[in-house]
PDB file of N, CA and C in Angstrom:
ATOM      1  N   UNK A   1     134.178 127.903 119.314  1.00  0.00           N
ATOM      2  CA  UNK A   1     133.054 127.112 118.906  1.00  0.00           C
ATOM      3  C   UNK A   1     133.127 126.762 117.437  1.00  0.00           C
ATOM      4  N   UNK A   2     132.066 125.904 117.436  1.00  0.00           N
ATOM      5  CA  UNK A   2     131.847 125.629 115.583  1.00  0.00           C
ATOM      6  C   UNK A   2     130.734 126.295 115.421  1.00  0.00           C
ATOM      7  N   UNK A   3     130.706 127.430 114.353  1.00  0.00           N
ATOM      8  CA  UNK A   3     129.488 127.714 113.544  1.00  0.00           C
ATOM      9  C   UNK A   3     129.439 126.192 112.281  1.00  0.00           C
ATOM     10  N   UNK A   4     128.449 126.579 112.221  1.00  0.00           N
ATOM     11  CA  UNK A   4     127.235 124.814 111.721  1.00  0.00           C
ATOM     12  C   UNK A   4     125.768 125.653 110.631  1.00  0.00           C
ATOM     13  N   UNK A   5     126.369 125.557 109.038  1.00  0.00           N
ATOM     14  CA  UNK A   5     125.505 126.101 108.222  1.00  0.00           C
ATOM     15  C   UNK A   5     125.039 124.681 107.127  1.00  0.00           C
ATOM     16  N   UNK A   6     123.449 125.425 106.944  1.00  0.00           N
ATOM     17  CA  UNK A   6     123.406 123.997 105.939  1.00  0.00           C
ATOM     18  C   UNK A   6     122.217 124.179 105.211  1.00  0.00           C
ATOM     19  N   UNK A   7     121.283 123.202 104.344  1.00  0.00           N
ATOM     20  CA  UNK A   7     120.193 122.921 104.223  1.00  0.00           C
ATOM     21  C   UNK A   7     119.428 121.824 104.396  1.00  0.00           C
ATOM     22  N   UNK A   8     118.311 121.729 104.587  1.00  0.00           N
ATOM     23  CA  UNK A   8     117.955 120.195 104.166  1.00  0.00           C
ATOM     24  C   UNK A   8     116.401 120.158 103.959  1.00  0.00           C
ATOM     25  N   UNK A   9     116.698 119.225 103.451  1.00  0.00           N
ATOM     26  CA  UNK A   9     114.997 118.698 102.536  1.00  0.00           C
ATOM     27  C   UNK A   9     114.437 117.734 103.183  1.00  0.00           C
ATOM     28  N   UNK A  10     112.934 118.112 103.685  1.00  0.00           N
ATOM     29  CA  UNK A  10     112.305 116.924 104.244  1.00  0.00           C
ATOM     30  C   UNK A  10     110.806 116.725 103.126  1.00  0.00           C
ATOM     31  N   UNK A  11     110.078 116.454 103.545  1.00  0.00           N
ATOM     32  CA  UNK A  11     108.695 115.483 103.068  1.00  0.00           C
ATOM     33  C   UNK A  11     107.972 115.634 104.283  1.00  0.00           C
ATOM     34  N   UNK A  12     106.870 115.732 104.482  1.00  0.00           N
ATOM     35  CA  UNK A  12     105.749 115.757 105.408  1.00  0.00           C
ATOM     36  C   UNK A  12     104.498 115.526 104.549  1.00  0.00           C
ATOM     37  N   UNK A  13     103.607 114.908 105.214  1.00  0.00           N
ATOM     38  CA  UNK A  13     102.609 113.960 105.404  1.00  0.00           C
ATOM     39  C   UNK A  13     101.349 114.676 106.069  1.00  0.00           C
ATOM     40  N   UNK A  14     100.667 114.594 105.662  1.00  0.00           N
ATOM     41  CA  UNK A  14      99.230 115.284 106.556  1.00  0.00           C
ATOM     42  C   UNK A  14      97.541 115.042 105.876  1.00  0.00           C
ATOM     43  N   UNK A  15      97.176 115.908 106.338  1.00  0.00           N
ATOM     44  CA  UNK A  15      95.496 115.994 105.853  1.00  0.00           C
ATOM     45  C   UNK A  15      95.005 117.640 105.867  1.00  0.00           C
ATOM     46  N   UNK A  16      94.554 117.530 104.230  1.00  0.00           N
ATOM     47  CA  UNK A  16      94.114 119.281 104.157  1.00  0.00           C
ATOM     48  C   UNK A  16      93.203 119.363 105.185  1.00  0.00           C
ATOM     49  N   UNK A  17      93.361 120.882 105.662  1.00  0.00           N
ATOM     50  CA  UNK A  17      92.516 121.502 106.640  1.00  0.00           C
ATOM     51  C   UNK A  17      91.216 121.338 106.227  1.00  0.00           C
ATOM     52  N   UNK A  18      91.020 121.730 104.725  1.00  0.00           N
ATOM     53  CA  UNK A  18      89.438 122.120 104.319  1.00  0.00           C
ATOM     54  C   UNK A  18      88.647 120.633 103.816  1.00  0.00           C
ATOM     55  N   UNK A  19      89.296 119.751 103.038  1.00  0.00           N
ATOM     56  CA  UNK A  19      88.577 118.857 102.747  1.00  0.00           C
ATOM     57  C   UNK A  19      89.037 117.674 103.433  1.00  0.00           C
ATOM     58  N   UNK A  20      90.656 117.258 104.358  1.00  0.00           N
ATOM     59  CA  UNK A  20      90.768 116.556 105.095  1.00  0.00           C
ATOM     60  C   UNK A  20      91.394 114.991 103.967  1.00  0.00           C
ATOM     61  N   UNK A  21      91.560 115.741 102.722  1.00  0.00           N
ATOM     62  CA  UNK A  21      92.449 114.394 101.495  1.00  0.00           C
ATOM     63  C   UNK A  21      93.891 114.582 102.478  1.00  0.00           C
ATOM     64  N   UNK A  22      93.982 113.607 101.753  1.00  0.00           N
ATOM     65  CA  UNK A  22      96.071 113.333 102.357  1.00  0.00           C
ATOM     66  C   UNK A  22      96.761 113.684 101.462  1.00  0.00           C
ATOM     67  N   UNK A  23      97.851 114.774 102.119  1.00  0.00           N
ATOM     68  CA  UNK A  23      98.609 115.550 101.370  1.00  0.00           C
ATOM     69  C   UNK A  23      99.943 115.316 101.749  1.00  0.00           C
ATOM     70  N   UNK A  24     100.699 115.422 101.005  1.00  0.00           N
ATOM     71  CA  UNK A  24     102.228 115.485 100.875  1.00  0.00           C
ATOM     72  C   UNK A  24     103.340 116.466 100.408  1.00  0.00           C
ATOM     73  N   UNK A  25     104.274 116.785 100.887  1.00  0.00           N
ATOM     74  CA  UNK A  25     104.736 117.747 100.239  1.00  0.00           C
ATOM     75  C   UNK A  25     106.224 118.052 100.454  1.00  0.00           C
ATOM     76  N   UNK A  26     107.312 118.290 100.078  1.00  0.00           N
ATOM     77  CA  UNK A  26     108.279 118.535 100.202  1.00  0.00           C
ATOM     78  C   UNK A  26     108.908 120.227 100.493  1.00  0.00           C
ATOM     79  N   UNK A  27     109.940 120.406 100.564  1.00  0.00           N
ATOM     80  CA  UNK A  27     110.150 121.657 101.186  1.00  0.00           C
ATOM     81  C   UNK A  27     111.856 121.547 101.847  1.00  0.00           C
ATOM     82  N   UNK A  28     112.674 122.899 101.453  1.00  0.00           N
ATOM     83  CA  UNK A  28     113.922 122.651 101.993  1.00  0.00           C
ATOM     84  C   UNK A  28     113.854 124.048 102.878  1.00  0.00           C
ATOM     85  N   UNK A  29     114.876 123.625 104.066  1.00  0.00           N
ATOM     86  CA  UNK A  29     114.846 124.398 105.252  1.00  0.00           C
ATOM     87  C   UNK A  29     116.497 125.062 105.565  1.00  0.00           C
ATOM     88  N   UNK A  30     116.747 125.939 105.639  1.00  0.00           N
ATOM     89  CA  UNK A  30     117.950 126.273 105.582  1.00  0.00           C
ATOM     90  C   UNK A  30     118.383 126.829 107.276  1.00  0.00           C
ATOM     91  N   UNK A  31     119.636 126.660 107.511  1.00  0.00           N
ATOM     92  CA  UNK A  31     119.899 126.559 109.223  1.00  0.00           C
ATOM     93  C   UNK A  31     121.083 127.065 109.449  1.00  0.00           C
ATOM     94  N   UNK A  32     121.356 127.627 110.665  1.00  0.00           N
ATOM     95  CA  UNK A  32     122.855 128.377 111.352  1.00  0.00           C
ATOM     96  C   UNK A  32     123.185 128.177 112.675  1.00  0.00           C
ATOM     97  N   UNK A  33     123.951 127.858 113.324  1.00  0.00           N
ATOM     98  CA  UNK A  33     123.838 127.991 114.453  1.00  0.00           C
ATOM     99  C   UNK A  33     125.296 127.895 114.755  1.00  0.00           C
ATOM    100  N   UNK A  34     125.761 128.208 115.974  1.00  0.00           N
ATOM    101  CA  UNK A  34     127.005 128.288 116.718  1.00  0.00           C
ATOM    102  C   UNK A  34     126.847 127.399 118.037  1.00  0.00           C
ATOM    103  N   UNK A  35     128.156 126.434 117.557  1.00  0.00           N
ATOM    104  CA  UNK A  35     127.936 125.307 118.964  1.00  0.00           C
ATOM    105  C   UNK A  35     129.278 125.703 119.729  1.00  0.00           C
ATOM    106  N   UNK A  36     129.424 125.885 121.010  1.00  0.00           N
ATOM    107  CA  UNK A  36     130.273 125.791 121.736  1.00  0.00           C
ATOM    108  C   UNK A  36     130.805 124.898 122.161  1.00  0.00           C
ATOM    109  N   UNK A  37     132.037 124.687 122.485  1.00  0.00           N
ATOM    110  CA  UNK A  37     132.974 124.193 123.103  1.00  0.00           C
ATOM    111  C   UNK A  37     132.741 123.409 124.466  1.00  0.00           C
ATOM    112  N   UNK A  38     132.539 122.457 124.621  1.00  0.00           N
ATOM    113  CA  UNK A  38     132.368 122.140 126.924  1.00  0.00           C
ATOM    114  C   UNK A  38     133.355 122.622 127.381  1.00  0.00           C
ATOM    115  N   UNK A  39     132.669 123.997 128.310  1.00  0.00           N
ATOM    116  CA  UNK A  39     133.098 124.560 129.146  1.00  0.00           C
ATOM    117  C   UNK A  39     133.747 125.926 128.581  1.00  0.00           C
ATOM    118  N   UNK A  40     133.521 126.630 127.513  1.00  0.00           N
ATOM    119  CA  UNK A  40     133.440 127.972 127.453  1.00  0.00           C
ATOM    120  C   UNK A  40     132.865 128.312 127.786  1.00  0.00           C
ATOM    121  N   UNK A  41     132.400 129.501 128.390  1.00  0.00           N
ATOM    122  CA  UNK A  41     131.513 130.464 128.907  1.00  0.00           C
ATOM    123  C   UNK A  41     130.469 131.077 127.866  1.00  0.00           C
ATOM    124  N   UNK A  42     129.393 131.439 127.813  1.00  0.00           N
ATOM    125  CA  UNK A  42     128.203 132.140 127.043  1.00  0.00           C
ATOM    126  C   UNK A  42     127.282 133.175 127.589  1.00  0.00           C
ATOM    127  N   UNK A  43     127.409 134.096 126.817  1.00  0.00           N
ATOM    128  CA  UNK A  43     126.576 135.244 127.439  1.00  0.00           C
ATOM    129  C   UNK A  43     124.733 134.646 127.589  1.00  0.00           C
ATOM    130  N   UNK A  44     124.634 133.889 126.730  1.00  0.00           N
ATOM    131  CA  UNK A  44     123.088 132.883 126.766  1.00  0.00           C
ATOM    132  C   UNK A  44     123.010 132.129 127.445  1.00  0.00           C
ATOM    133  N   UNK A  45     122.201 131.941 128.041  1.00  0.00           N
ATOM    134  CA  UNK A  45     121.624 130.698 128.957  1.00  0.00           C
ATOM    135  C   UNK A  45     121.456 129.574 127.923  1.00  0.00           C
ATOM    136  N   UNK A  46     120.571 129.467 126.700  1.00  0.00           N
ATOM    137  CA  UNK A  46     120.676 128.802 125.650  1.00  0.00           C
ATOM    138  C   UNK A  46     121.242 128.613 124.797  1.00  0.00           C
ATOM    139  N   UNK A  47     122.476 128.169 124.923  1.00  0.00           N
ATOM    140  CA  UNK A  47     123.089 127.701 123.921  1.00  0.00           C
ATOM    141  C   UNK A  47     123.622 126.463 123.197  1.00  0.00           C
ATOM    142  N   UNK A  48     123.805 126.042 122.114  1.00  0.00           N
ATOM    143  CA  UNK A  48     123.911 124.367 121.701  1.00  0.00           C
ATOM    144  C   UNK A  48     125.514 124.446 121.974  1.00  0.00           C
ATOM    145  N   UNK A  49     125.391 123.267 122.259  1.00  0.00           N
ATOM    146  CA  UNK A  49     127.499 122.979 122.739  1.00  0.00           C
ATOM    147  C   UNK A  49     127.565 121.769 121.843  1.00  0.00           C
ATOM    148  N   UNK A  50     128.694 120.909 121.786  1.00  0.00           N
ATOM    149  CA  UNK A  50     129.392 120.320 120.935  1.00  0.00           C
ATOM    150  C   UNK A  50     129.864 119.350 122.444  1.00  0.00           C
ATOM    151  N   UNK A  51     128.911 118.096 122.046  1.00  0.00           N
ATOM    152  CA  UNK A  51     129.029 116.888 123.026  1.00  0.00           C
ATOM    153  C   UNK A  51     129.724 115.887 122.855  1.00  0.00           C
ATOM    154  N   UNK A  52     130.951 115.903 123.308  1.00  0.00           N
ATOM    155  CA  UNK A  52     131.988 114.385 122.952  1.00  0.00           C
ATOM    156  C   UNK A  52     131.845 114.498 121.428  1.00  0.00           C
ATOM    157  N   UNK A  53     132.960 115.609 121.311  1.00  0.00           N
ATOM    158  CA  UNK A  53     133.072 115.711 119.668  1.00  0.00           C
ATOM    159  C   UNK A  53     131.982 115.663 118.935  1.00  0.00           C
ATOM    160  N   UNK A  54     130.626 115.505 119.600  1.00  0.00           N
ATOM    161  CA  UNK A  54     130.128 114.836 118.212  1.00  0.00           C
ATOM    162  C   UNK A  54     128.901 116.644 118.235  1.00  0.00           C
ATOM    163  N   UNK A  55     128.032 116.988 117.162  1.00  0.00           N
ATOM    164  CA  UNK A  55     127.347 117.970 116.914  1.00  0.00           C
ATOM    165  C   UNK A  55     125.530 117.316 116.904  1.00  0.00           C
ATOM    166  N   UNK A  56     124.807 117.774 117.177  1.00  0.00           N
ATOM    167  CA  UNK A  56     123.433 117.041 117.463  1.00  0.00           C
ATOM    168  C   UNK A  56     122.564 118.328 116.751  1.00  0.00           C
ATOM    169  N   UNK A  57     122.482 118.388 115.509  1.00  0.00           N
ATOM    170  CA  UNK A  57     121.586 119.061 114.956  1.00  0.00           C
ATOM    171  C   UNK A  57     120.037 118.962 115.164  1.00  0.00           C
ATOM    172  N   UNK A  58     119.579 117.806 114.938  1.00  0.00           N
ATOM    173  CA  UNK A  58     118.344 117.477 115.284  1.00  0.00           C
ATOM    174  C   UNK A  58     117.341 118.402 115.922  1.00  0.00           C
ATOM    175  N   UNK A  59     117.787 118.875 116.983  1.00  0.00           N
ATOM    176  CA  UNK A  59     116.912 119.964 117.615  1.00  0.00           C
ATOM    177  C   UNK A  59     116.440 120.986 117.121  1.00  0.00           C
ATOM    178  N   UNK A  60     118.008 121.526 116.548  1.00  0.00           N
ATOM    179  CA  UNK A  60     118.284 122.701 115.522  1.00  0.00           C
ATOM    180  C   UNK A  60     117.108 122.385 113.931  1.00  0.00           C
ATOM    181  N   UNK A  61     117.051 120.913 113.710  1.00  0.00           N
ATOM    182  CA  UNK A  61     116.307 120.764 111.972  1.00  0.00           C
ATOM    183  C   UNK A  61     114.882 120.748 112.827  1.00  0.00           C
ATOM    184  N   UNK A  62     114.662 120.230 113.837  1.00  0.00           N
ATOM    185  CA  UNK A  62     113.343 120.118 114.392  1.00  0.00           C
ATOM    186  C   UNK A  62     112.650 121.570 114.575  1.00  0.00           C
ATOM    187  N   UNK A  63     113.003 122.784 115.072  1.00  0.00           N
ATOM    188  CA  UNK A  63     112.908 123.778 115.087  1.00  0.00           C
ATOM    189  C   UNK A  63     112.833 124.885 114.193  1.00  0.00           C
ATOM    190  N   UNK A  64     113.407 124.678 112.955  1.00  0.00           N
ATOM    191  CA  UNK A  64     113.429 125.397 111.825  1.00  0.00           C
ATOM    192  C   UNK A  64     112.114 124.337 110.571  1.00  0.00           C
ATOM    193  N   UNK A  65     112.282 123.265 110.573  1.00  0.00           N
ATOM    194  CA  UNK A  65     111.126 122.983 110.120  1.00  0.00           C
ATOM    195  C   UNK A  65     109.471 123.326 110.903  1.00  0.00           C
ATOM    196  N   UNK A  66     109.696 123.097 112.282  1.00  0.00           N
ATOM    197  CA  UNK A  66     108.229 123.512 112.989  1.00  0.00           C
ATOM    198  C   UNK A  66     107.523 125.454 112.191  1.00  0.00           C
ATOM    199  N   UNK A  67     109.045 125.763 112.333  1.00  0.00           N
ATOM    200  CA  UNK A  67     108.063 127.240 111.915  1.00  0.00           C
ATOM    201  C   UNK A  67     107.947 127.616 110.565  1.00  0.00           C
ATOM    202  N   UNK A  68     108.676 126.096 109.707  1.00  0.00           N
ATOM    203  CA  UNK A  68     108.033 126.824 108.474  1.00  0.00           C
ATOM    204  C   UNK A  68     106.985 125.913 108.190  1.00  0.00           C
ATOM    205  N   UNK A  69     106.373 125.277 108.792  1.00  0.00           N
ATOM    206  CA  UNK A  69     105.043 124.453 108.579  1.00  0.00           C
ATOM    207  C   UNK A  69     103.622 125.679 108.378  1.00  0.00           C
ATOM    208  N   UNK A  70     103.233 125.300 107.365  1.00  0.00           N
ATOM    209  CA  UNK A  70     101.707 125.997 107.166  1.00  0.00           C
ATOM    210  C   UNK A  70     100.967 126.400 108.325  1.00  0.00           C
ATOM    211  N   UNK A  71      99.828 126.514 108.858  1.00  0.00           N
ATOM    212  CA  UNK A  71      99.452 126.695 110.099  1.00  0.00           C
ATOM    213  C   UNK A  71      97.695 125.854 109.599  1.00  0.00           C
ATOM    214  N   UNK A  72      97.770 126.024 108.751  1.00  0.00           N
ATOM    215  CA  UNK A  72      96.704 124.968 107.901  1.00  0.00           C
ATOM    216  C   UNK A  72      96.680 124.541 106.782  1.00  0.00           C
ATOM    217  N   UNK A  73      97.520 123.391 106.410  1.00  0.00           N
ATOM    218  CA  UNK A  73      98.038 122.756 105.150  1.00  0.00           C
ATOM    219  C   UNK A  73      96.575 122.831 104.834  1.00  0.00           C
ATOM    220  N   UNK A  74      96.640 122.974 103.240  1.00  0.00           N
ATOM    221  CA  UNK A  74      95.775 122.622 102.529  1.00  0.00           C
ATOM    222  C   UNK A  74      96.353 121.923 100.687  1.00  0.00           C
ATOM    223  N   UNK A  75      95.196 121.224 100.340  1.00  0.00           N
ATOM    224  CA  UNK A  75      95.386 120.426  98.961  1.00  0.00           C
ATOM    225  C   UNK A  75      95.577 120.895  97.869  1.00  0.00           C
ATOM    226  N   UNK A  76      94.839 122.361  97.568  1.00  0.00           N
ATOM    227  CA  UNK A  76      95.247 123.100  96.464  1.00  0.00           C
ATOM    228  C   UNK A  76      94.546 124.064  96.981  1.00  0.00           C
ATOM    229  N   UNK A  77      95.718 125.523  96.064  1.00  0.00           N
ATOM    230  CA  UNK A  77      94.968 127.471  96.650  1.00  0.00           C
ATOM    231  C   UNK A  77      93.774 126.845  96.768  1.00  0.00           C
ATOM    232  N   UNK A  78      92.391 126.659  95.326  1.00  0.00           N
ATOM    233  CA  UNK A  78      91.229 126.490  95.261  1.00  0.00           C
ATOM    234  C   UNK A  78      90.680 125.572  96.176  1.00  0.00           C
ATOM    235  N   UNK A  79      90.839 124.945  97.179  1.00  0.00           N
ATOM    236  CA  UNK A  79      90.127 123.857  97.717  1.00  0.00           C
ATOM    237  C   UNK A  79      88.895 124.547  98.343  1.00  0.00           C
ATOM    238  N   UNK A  80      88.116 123.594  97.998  1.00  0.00           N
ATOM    239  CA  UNK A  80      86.469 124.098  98.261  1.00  0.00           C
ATOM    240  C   UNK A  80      85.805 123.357  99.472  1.00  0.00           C
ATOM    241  N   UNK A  81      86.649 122.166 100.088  1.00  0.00           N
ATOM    242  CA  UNK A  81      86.396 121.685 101.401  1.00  0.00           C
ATOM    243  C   UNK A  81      85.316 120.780 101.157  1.00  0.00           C
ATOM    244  N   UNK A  82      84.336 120.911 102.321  1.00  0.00           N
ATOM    245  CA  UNK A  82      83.173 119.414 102.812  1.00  0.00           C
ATOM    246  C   UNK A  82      81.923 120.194 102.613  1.00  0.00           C
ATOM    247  N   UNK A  83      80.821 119.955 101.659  1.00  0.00           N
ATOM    248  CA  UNK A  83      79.712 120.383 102.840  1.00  0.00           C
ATOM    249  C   UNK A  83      79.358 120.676 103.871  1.00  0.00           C
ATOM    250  N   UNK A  84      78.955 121.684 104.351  1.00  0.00           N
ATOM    251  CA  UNK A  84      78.691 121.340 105.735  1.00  0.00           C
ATOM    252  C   UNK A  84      77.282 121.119 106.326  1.00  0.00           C
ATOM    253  N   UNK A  85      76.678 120.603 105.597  1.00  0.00           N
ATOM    254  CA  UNK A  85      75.355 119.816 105.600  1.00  0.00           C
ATOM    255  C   UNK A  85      75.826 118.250 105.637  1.00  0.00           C
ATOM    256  N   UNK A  86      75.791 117.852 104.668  1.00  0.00           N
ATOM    257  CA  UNK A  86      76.177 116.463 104.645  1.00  0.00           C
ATOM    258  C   UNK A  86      77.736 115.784 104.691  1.00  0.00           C
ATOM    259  N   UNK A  87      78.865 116.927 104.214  1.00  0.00           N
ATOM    260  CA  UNK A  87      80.138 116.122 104.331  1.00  0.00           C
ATOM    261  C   UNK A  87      80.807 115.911 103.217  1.00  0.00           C
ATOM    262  N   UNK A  88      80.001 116.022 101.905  1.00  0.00           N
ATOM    263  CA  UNK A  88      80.689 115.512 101.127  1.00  0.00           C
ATOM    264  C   UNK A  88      81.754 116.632 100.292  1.00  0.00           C
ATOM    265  N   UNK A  89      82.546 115.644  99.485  1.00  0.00           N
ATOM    266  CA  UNK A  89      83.941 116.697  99.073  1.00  0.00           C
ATOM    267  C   UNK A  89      83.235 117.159  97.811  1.00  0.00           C
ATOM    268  N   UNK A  90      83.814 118.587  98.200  1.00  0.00           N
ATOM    269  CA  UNK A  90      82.866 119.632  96.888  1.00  0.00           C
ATOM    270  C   UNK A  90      83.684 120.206  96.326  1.00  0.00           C
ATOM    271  N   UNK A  91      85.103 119.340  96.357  1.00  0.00           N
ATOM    272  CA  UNK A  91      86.144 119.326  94.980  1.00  0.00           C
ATOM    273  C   UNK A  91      86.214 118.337  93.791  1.00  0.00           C
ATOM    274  N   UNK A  92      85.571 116.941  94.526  1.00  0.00           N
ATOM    275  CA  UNK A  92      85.128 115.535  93.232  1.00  0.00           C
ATOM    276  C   UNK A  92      83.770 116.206  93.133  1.00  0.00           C
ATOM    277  N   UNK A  93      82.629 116.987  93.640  1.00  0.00           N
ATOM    278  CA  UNK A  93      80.977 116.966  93.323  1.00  0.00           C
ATOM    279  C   UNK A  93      80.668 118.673  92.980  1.00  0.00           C
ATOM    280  N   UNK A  94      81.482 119.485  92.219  1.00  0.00           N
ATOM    281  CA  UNK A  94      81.438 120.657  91.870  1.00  0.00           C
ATOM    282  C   UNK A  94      80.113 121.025  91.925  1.00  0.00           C
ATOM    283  N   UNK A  95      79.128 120.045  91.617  1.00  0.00           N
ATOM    284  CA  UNK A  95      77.666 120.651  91.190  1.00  0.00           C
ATOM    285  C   UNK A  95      76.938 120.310  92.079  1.00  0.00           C
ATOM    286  N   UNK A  96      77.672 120.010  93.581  1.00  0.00           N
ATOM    287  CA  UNK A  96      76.145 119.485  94.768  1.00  0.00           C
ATOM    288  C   UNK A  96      75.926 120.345  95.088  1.00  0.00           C
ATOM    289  N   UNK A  97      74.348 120.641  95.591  1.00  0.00           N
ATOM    290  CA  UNK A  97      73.513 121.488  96.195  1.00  0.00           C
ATOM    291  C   UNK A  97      72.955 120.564  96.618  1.00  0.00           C
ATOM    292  N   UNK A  98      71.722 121.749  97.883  1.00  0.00           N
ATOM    293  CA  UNK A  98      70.964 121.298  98.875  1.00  0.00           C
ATOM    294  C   UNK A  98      69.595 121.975  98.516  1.00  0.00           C
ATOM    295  N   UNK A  99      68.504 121.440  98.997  1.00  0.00           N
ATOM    296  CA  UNK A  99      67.369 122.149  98.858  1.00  0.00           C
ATOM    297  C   UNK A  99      67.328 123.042  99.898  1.00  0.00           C
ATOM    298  N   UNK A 100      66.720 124.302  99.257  1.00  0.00           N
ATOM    299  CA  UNK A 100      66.613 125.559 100.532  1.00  0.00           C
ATOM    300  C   UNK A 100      65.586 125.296 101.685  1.00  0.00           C
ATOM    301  N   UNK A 101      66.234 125.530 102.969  1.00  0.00           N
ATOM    302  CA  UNK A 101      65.623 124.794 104.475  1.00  0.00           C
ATOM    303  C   UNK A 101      64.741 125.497 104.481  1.00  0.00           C
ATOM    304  N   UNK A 102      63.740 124.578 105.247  1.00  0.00           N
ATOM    305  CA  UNK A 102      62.289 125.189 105.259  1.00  0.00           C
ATOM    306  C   UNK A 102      61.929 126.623 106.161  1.00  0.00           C
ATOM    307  N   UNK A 103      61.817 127.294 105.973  1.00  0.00           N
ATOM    308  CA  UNK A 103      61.338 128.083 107.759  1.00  0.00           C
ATOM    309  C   UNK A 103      60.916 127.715 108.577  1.00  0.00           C
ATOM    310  N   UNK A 104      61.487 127.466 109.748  1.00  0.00           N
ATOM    311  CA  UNK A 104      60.442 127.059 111.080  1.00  0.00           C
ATOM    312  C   UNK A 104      59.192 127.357 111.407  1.00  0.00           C
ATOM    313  N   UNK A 105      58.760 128.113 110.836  1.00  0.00           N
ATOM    314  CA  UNK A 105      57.968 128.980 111.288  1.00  0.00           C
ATOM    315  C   UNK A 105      56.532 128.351 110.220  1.00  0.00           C
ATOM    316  N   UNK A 106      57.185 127.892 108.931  1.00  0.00           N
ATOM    317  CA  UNK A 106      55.981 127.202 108.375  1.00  0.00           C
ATOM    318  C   UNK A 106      56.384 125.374 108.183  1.00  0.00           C
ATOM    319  N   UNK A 107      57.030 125.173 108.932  1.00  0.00           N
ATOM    320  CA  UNK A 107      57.543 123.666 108.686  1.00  0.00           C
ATOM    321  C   UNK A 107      55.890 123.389 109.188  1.00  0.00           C
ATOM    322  N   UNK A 108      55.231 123.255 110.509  1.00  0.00           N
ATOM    323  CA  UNK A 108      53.918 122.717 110.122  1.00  0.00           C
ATOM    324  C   UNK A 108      53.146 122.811 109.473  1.00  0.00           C
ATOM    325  N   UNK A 109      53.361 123.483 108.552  1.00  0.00           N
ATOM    326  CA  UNK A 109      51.971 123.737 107.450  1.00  0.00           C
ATOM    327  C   UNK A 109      52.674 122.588 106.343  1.00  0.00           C
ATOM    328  N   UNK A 110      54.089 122.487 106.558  1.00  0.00           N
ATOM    329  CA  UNK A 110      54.952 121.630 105.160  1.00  0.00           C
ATOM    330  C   UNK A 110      53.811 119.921 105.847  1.00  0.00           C
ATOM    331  N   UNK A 111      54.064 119.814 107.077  1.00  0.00           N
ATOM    332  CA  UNK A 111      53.375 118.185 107.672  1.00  0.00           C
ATOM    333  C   UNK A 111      51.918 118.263 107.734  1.00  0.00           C
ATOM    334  N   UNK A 112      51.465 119.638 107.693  1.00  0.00           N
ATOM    335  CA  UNK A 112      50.194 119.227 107.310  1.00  0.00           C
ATOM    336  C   UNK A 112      49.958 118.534 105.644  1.00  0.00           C
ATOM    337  N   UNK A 113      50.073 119.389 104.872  1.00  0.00           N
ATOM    338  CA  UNK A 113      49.988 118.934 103.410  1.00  0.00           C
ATOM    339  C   UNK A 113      50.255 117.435 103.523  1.00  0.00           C
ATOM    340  N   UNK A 114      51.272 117.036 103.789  1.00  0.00           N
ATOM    341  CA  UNK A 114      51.772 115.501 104.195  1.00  0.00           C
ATOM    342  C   UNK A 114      50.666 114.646 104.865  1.00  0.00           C
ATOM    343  N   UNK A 115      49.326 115.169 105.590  1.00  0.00           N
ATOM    344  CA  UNK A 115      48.598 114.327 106.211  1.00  0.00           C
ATOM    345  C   UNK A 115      47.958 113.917 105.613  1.00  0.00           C
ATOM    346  N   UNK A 116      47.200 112.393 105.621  1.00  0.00           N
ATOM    347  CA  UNK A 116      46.002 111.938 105.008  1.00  0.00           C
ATOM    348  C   UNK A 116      45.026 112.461 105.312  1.00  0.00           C
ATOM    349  N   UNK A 117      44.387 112.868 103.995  1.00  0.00           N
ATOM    350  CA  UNK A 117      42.719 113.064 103.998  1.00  0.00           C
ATOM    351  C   UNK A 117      41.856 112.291 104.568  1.00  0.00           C
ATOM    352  N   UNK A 118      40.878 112.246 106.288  1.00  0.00           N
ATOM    353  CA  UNK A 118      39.886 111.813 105.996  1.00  0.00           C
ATOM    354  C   UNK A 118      38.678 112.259 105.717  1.00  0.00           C
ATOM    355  N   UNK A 119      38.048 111.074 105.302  1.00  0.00           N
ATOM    356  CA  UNK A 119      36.547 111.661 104.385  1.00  0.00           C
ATOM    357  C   UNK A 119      35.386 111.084 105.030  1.00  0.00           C
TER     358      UNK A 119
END
């Protein structure tokens, strides 16, 4: 067989997990594998062979990049994500807040005050 060593550098494209900006990023992946011959024998059921001379890595770069992918890219360590009231990114609005929710329990007394007086 041919053993088949290497590296390579890709670029990927996505959207942070937490705030959902578009991110980019580069990254090199390093690879090994042993291709057989058509028609040697292999103790594996899986093994890559060597097709009309030619070698088909692809599978091999597809596979070694899948597992070094993040499992939730994100934009930076600090990312502070969306509201989750309204949505907005609370990495451009450091200083949004919300007013504290009413209690259920006295929200009708909040719509009474709200009613017109009659006299």
């Amino acid at each position: 067989g041919v053993w088949v060593t290497g590296t390579a550098e890709y670029v990927l494209a996505g959207q942070c997990a937490r705030c959902l900006a578009d991110i980019a990023f580069a990254s090199e992946v390093g690879f090994e594998e042993l291709f057989l011959y058509p028609g040697t024998e292999a103790l594996e059921a899986d093994v890559s062979r060597i097709d009309a001379e030619n070698i088909d890595i692809m599978p091999l770069l597809h596979d070694q990049i899948v597992l070094e992918l993040p499992f939730s890219p994100i934009c930076q360590p600090g990312c502070a994500g969306l509201c989750q009231e309204c949505g907005v990114n609370l990495n451009e609005h450091l200083d949004h807040k919300h007013e504290a929710p009413i209690d259920p329990r006295w929200e009708a007394l909040a719509r009474f005050d709200q009613a017109p007086v009659k006299e």
